[in-house]
Protein backbone atom coordinates (compact mmCIF):
# COMPACT_ATOMS: atom_id res chain seq x y z
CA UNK A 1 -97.28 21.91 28.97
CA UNK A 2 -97.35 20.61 25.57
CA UNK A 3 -100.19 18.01 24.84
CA UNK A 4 -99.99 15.51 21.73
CA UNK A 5 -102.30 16.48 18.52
CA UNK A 6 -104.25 14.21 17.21
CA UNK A 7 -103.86 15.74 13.66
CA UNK A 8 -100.50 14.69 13.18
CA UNK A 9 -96.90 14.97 14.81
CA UNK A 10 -96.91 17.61 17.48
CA UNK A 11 -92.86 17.29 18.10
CA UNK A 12 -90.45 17.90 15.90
CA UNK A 13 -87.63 15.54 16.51
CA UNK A 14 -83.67 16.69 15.88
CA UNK A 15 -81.25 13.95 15.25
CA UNK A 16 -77.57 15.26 14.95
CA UNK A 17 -75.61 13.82 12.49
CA UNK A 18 -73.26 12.05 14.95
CA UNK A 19 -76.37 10.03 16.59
CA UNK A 20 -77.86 9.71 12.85
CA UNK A 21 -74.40 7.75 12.16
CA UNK A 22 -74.52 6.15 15.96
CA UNK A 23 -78.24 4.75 14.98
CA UNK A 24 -76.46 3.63 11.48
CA UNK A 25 -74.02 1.65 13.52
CA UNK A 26 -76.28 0.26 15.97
CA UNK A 27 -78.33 -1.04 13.11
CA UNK A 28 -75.22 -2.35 11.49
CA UNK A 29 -74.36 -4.48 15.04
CA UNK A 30 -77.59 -5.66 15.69
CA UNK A 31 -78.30 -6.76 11.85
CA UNK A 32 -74.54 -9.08 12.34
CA UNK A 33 -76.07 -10.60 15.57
CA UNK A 34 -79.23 -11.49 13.75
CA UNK A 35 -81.15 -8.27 15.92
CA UNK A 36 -81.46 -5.88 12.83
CA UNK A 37 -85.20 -5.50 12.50
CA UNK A 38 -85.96 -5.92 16.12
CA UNK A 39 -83.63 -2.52 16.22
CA UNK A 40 -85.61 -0.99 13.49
CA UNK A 41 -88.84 -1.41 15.10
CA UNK A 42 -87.78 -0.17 18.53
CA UNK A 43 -86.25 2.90 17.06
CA UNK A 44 -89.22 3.14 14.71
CA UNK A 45 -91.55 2.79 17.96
CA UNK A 46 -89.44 5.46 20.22
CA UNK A 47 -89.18 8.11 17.24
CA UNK A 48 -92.91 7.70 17.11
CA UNK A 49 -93.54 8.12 20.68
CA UNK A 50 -91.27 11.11 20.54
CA UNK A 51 -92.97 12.81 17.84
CA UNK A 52 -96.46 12.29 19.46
CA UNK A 53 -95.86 12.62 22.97
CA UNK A 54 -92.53 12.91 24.63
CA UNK A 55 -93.06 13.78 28.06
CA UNK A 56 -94.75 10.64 28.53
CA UNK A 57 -91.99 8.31 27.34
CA UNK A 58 -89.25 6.80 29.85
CA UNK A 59 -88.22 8.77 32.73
CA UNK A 60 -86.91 12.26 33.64
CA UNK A 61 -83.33 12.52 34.28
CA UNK A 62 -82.93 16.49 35.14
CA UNK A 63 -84.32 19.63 33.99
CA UNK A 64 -82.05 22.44 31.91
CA UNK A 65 -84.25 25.03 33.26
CA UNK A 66 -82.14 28.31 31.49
CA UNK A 67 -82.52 26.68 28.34
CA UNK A 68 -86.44 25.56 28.77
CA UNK A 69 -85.43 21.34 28.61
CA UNK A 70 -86.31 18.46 30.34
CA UNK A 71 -83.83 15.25 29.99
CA UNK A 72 -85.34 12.05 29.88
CA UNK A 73 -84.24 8.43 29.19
CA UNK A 74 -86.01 5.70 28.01
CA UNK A 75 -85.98 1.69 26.81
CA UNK A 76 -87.41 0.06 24.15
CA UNK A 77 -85.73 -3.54 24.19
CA UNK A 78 -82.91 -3.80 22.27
CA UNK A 79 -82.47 0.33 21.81
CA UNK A 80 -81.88 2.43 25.17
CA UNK A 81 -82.00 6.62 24.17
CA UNK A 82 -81.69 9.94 25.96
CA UNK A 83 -83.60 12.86 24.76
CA UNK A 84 -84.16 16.54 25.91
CA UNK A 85 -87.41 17.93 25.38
CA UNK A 86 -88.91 21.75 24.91
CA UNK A 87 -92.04 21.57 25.69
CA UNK A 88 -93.46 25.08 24.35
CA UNK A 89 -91.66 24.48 21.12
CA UNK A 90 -92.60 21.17 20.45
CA UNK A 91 -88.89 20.11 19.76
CA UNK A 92 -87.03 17.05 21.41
CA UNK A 93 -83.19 16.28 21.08
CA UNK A 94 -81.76 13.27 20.59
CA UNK A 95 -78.87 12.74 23.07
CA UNK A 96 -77.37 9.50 22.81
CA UNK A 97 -78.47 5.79 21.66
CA UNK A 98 -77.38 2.90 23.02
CA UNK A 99 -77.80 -0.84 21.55
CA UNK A 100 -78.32 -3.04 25.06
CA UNK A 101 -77.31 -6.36 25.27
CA UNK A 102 -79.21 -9.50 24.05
CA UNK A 103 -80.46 -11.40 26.74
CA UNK A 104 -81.03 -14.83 26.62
């Protein structure tokens, strides 16, 4: 299992372009409801998390076992995000981003 390095990002973290335009959009939404930095620093905070340590954010969904990944989901108030990671490549996946709704 991989463990976090203290020297610097141990994950390398692959955002498609289609959840690179979703996060875009997100941003856009939240910044019209008056949410926009609150949505920077969660994604900031996740993306951070993901680089360092992965398999300790959220929860595990399922495993991919023929292809080596683990599926987790996790929430950082506003921003809710699936991932995948590879654990003996140090890579995680971004699978989809989702803005969650302001409360209160």
């Amino acid at each position: 299992m991989a463990e976090p390095n203290n020297n610097g990002p141990a994950f390398t973290v692959h955002i498609s372009k289609k959840f690179g335009d979703s996060i875009r959009e997100i941003h856009n939404r939240a910044k019209s409801q008056g949410r926009g930095d609150i949505v920077i620093a969660a994604i900031e905070e996740i993306l951070q998390r993901l680089r360092t340590n992965p398999t300790n954010l959220g929860e595990p969904l399922y495993r991919l076992a023929a292809l080596g990944l683990e599926v987790r989901t996790c929430v950082i108030r506003p921003i809710g995000m699936d991932f995948a990671v590879h654990q003996e490549r140090f890579l995680v996946f971004i699978k989809g981003v989702k803005l969650l709704t302001n409360i209160g």
